[in-house]
C-alpha atoms as a PDB file:
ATOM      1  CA  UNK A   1     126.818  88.435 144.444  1.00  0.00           C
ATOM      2  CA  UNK A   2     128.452  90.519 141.640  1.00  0.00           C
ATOM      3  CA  UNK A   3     125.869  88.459 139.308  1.00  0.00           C
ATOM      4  CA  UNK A   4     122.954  88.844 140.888  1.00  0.00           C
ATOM      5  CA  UNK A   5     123.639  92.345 140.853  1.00  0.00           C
ATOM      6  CA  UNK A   6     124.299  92.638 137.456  1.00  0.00           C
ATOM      7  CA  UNK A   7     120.701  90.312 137.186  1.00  0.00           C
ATOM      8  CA  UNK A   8     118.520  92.462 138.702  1.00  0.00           C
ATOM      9  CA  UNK A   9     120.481  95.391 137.463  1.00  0.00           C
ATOM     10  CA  UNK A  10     119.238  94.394 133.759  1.00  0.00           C
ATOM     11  CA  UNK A  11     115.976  93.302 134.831  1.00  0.00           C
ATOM     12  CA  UNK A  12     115.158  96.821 136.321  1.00  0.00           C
ATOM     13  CA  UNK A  13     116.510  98.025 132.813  1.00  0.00           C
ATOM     14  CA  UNK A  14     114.165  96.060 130.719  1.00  0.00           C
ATOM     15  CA  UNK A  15     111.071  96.957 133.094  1.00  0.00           C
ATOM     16  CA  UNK A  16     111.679 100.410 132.234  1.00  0.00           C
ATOM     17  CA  UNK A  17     112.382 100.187 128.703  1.00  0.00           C
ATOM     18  CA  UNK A  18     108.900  97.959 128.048  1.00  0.00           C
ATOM     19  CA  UNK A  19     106.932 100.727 130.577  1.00  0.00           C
ATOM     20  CA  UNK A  20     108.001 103.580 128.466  1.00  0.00           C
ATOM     21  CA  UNK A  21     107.282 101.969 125.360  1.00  0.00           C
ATOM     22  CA  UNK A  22     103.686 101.250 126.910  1.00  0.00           C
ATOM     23  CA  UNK A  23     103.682 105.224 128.119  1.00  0.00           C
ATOM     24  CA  UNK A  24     104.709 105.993 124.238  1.00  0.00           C
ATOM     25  CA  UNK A  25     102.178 104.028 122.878  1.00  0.00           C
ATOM     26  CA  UNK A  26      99.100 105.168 125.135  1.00  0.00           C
ATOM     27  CA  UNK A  27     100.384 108.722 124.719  1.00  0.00           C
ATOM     28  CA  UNK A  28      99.044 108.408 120.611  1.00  0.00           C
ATOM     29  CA  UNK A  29      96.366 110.220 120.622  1.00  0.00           C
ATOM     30  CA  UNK A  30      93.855 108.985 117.721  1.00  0.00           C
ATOM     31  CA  UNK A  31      90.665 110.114 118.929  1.00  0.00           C
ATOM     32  CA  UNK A  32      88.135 109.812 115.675  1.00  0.00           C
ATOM     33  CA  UNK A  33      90.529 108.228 113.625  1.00  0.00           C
ATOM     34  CA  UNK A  34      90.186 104.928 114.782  1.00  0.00           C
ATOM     35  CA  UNK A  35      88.900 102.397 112.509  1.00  0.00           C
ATOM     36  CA  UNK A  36      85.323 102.471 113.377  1.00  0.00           C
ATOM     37  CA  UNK A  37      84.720 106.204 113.508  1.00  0.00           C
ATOM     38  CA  UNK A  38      82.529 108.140 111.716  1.00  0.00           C
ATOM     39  CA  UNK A  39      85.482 110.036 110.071  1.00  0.00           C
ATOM     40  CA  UNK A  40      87.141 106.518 108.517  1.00  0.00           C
ATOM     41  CA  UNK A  41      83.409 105.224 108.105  1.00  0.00           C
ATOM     42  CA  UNK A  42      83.551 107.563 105.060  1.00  0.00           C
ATOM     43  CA  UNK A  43      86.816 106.035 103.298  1.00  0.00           C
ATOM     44  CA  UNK A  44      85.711 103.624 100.732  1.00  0.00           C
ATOM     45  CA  UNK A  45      88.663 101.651  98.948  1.00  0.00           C
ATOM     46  CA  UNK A  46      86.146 101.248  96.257  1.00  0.00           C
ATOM     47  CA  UNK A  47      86.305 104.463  95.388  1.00  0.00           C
ATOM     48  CA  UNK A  48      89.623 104.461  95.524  1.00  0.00           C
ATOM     49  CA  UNK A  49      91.353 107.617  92.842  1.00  0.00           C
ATOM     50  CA  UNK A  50      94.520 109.031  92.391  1.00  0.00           C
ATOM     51  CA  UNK A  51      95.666 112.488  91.908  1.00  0.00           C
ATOM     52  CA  UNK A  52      99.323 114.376  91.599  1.00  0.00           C
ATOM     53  CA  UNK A  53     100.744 117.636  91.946  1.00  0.00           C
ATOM     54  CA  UNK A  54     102.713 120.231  94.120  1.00  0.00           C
ATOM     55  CA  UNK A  55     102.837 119.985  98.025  1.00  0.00           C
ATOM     56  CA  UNK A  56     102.251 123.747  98.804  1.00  0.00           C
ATOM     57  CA  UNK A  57     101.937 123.992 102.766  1.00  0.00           C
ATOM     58  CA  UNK A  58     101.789 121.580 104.947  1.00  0.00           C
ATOM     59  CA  UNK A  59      98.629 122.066 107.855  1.00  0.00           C
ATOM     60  CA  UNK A  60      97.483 120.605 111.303  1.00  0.00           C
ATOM     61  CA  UNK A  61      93.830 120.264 110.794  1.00  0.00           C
ATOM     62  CA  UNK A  62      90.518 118.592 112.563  1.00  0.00           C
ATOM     63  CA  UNK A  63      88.642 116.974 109.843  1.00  0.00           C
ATOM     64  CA  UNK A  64      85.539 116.372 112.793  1.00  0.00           C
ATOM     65  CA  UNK A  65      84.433 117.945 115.650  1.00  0.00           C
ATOM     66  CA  UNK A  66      85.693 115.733 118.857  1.00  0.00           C
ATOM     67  CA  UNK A  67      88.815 114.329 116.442  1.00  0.00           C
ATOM     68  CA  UNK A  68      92.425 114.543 117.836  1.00  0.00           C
ATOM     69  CA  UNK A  69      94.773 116.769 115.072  1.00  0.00           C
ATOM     70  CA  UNK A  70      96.235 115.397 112.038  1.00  0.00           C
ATOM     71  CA  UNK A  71      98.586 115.993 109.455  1.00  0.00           C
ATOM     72  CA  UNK A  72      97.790 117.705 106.021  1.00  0.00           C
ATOM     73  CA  UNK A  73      98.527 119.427 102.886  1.00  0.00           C
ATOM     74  CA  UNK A  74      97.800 121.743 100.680  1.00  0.00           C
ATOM     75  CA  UNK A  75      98.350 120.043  96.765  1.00  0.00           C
ATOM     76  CA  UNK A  76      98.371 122.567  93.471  1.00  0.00           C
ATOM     77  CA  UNK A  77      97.601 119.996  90.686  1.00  0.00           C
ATOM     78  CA  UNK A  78      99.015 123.037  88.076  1.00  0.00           C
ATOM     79  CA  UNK A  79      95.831 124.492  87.648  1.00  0.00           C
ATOM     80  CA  UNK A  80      96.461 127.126  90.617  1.00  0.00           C
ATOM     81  CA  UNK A  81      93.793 125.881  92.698  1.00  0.00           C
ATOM     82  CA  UNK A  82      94.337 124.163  96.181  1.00  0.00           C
ATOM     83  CA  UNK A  83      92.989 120.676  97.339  1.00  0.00           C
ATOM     84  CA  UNK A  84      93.203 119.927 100.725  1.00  0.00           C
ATOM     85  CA  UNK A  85      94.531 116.171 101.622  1.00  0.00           C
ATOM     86  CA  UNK A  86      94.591 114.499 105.130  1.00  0.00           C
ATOM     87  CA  UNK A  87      97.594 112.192 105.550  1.00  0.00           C
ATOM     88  CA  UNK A  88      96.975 110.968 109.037  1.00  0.00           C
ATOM     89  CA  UNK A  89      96.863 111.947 113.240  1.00  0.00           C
ATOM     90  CA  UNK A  90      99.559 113.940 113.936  1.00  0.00           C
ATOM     91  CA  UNK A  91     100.589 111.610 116.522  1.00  0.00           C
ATOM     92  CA  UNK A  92     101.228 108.936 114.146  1.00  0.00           C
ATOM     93  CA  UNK A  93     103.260 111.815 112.090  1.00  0.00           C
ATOM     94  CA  UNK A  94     103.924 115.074 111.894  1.00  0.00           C
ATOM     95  CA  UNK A  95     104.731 116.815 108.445  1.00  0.00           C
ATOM     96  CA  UNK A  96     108.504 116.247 108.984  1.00  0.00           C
ATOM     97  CA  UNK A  97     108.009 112.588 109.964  1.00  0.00           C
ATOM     98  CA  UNK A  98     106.228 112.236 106.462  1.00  0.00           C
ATOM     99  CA  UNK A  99     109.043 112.339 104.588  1.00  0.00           C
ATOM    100  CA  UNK A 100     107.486 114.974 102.537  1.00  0.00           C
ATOM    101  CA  UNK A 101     107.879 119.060 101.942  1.00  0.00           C
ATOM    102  CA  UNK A 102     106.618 121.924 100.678  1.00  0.00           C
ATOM    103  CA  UNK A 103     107.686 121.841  96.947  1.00  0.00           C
ATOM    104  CA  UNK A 104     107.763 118.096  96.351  1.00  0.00           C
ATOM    105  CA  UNK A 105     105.536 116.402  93.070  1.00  0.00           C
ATOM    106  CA  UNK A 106     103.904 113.865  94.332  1.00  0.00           C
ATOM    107  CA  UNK A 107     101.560 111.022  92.954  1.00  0.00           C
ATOM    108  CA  UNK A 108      98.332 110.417  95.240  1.00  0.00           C
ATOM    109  CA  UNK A 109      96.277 107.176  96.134  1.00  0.00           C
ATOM    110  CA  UNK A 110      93.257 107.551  97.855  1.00  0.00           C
ATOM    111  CA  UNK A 111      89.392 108.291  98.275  1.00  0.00           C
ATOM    112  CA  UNK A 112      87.553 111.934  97.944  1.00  0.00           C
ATOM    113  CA  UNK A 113      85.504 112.607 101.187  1.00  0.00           C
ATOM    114  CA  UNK A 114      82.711 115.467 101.865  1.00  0.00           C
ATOM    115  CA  UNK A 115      83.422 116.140 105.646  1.00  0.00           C
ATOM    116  CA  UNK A 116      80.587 118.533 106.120  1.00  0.00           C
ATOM    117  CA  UNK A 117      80.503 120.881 103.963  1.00  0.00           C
ATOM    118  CA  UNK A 118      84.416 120.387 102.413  1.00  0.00           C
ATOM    119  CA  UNK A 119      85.888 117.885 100.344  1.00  0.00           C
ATOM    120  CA  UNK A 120      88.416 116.238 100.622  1.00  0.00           C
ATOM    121  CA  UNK A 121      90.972 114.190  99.182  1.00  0.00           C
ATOM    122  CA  UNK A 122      92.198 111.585 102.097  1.00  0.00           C
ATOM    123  CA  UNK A 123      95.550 109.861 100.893  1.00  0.00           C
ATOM    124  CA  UNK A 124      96.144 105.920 101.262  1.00  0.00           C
ATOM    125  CA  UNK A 125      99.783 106.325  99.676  1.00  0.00           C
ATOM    126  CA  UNK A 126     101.945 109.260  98.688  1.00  0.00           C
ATOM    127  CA  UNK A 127     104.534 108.938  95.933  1.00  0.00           C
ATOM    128  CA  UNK A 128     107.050 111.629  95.118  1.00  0.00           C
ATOM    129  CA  UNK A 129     109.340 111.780  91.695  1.00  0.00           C
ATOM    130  CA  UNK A 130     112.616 109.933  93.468  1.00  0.00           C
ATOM    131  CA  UNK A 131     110.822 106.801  94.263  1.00  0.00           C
ATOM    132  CA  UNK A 132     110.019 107.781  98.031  1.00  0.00           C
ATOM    133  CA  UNK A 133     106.933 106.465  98.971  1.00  0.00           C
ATOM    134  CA  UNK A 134     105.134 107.182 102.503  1.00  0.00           C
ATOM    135  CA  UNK A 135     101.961 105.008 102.559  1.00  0.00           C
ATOM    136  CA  UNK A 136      99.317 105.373 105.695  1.00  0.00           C
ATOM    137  CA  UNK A 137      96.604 103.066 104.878  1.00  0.00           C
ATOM    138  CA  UNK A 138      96.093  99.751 103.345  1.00  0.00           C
ATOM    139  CA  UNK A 139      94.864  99.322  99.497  1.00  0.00           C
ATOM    140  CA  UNK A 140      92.696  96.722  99.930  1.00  0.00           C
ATOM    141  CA  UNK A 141      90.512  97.769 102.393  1.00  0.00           C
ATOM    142  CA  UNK A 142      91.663 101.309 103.580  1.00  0.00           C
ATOM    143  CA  UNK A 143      92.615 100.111 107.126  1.00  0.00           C
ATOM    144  CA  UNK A 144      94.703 103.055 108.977  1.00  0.00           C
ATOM    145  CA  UNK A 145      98.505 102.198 109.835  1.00  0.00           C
ATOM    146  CA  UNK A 146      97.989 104.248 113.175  1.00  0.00           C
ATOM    147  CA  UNK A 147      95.373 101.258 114.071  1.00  0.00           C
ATOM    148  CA  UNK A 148      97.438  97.994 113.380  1.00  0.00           C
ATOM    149  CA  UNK A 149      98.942  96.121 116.194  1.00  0.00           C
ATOM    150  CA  UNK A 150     103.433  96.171 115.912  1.00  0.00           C
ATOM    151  CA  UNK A 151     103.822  93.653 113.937  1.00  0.00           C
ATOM    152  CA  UNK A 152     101.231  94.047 110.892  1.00  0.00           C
ATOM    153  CA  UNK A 153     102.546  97.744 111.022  1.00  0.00           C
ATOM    154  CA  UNK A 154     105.980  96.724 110.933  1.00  0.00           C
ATOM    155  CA  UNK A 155     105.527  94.256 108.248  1.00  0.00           C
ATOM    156  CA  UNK A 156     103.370  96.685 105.828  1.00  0.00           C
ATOM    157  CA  UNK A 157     106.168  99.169 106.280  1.00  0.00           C
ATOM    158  CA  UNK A 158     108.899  96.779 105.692  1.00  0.00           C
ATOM    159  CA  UNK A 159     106.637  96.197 102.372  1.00  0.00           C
ATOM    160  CA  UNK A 160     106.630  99.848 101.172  1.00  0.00           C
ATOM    161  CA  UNK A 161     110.437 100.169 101.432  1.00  0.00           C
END
């Protein structure tokens, strides 16, 4: 009895867990950053250019009308003038969960984008001076990391480390 108790009682346990992973999961909201949208229609890995510089402020922004919020930051290159760069949705990460702060020098993969009437540098891969890398987006062929199903995410990130 004792065991079948302790059966179900670990059962009901692992229902829960995999349900609130699935609630986690659908709670990511990505709305016009998924790989087909207009906004990531523009990101050619062709044109793929790097830039570095000084994070100055990090910002929630709306690249699109109709897109969910994402991540950003403003980037002195020393010439006193700010370009804005889009990291990712803010559900995949927030500034903290970047790794990154105001203040850090970072080296910049990625593609320039005119979103209306702004351009805009949107990053692939983020490089500060100690070797800390915090890379959204696949070289080859820009694909987003917030679009990737578990296990190509968690290999690419076991990859950057």
């Amino acid at each position: 009895m004792n065991r079948l108790m302790n059966i179900l009682s670990v059962t009901a346990i692992l229902i829960v867990w995999v349900m609130a992973g699935n609630v986690a999961a659908a709670d990511k909201d990505i709305t016009g950053w998924e790989t087909d949208s207009p906004y990531n229609q523009l990101y050619n890995p062709k044109e793929r250019d790097s830039i570095k510089g000084t994070i100055t402020k990090f910002i929630t922004v709306k690249p699109m009308k109709g897109m969910a919020p994402g991540t950003a930051f403003y980037l002195d290159e020393g010439d006193g003038e700010r370009l804005l760069v889009h990291v990712c949705p803010k559900s995949y990460a927030t500034a903290r969960e970047t790794g990154l702060q105001a203040g850090d020098w970072v080296k910049i993969k990625g593609v320039w984008m005119d979103i209306e009437d702004e351009t805009v540098f949107v990053a692939a891969k983020i490089k500060k001076d100690s070797g800390y890398s915090y890379k959204v987006r696949l070289s080859s062929d820009g694909t987003p990391f917030w679009t990737m199903p578990p296990e190509q995410l968690e290999a690419e990130l076991a990859a950057v480390e």
